[in-house]
N, C-alpha and C. Protein backbone atom coordinates (compact mmCIF):
# COMPACT_ATOMS: atom_id res chain seq x y z
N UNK A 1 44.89 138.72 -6.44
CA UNK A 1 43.46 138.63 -6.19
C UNK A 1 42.97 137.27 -6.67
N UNK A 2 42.17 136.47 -5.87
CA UNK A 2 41.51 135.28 -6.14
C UNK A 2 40.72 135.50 -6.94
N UNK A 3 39.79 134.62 -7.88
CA UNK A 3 38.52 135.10 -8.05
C UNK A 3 38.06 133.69 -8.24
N UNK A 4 36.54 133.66 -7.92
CA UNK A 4 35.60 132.36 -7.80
C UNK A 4 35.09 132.20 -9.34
N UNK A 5 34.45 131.26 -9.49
CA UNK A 5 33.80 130.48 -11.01
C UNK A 5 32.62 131.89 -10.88
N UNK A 6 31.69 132.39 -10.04
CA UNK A 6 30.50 132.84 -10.05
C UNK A 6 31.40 134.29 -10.43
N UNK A 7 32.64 134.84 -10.46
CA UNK A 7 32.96 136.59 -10.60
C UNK A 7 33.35 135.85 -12.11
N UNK A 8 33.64 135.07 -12.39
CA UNK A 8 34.80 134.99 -13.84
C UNK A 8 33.84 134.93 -14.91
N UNK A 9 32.46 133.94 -14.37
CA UNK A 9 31.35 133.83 -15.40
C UNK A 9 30.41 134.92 -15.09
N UNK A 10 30.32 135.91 -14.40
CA UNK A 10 29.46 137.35 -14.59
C UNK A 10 30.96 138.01 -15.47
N UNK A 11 32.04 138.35 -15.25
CA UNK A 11 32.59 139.20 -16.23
C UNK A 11 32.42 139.06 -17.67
N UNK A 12 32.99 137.62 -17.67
CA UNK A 12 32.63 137.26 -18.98
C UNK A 12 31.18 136.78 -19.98
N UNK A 13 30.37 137.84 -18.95
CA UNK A 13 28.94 137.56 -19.53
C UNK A 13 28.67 139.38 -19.75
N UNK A 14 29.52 140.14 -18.70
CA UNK A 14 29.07 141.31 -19.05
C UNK A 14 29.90 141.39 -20.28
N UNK A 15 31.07 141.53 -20.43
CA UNK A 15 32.24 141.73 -21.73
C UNK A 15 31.29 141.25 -22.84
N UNK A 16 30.90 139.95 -23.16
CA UNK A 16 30.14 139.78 -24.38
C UNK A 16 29.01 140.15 -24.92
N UNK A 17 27.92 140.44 -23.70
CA UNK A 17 27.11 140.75 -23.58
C UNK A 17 27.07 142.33 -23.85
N UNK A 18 28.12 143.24 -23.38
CA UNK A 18 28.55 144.62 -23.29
C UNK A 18 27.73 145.37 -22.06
N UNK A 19 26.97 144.78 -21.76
CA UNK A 19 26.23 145.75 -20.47
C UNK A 19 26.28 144.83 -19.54
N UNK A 20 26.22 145.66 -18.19
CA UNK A 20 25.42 144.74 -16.68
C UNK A 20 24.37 144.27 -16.87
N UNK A 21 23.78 145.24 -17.43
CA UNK A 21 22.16 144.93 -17.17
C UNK A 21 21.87 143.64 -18.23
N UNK A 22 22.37 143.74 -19.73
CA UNK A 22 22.47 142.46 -20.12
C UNK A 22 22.93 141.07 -19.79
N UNK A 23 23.64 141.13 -18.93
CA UNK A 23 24.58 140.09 -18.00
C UNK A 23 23.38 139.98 -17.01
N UNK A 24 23.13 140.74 -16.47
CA UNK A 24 22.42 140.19 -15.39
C UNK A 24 20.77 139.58 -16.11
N UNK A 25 20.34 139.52 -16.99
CA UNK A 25 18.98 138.84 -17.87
C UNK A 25 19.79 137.93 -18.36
N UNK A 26 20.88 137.29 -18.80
CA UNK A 26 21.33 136.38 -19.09
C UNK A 26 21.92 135.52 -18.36
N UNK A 27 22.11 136.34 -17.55
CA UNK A 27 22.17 135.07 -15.72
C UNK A 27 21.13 134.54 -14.71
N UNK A 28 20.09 135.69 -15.13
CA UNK A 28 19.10 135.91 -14.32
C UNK A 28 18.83 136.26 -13.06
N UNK A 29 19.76 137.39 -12.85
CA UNK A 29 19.98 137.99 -11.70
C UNK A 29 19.42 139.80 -11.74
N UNK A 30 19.52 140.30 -10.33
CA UNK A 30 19.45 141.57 -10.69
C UNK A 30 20.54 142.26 -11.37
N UNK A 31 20.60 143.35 -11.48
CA UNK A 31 21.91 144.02 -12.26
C UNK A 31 22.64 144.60 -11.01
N UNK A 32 22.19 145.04 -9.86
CA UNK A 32 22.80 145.07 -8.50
C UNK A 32 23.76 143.90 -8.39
N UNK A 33 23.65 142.92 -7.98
CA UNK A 33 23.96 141.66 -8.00
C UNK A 33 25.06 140.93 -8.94
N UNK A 34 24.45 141.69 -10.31
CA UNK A 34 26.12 140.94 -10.96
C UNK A 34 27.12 142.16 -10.79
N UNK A 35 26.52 143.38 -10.20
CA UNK A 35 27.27 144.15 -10.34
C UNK A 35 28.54 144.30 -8.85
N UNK A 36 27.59 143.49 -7.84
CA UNK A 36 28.17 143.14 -6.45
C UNK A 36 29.11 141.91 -6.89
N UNK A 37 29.60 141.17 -7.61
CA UNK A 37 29.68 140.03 -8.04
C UNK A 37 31.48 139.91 -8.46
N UNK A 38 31.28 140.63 -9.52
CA UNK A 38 32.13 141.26 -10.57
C UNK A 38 33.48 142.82 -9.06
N UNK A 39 34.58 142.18 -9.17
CA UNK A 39 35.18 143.39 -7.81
C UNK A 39 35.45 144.29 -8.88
N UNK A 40 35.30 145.64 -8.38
CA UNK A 40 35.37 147.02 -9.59
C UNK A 40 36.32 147.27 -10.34
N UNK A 41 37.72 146.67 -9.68
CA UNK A 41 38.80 147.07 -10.69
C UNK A 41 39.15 145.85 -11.64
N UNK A 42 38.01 145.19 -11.89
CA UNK A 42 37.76 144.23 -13.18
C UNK A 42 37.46 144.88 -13.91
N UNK A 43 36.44 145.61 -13.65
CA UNK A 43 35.55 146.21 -14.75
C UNK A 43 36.57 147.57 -14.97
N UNK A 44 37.37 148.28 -14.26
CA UNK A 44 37.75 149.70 -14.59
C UNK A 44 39.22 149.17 -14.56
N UNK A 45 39.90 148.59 -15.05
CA UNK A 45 41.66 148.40 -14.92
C UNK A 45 42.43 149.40 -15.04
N UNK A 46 41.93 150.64 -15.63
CA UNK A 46 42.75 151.83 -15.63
C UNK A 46 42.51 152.33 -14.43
N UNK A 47 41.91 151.76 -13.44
CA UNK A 47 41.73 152.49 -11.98
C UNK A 47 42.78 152.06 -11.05
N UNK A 48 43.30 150.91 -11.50
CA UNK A 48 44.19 150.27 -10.53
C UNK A 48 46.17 150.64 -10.64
């Protein structure tokens, strides 16, 4: 899987941050949006 500068810096804004919704006020985006951003089996690795 590829991933672009814009998925690597929303992950690593949700991880520190610990929420979407914090990631997304610190990006300044909606939380939809970093959540479209970020592909799901980033966020869930035990899914894959």
């Amino acid at each position: 899987m590829k991933s672009s500068i814009e998925e690597l810096i929303a992950f690593v804004t949700i991880v520190d941050s610990g929420a979407i919704v914090c990631a997304a006020a610190q990006l300044d985006q909606t939380t939809s949006g970093v959540s479209r951003t970020v592909p799901y089996n980033a966020l869930n690795p035990s899914l894959v």
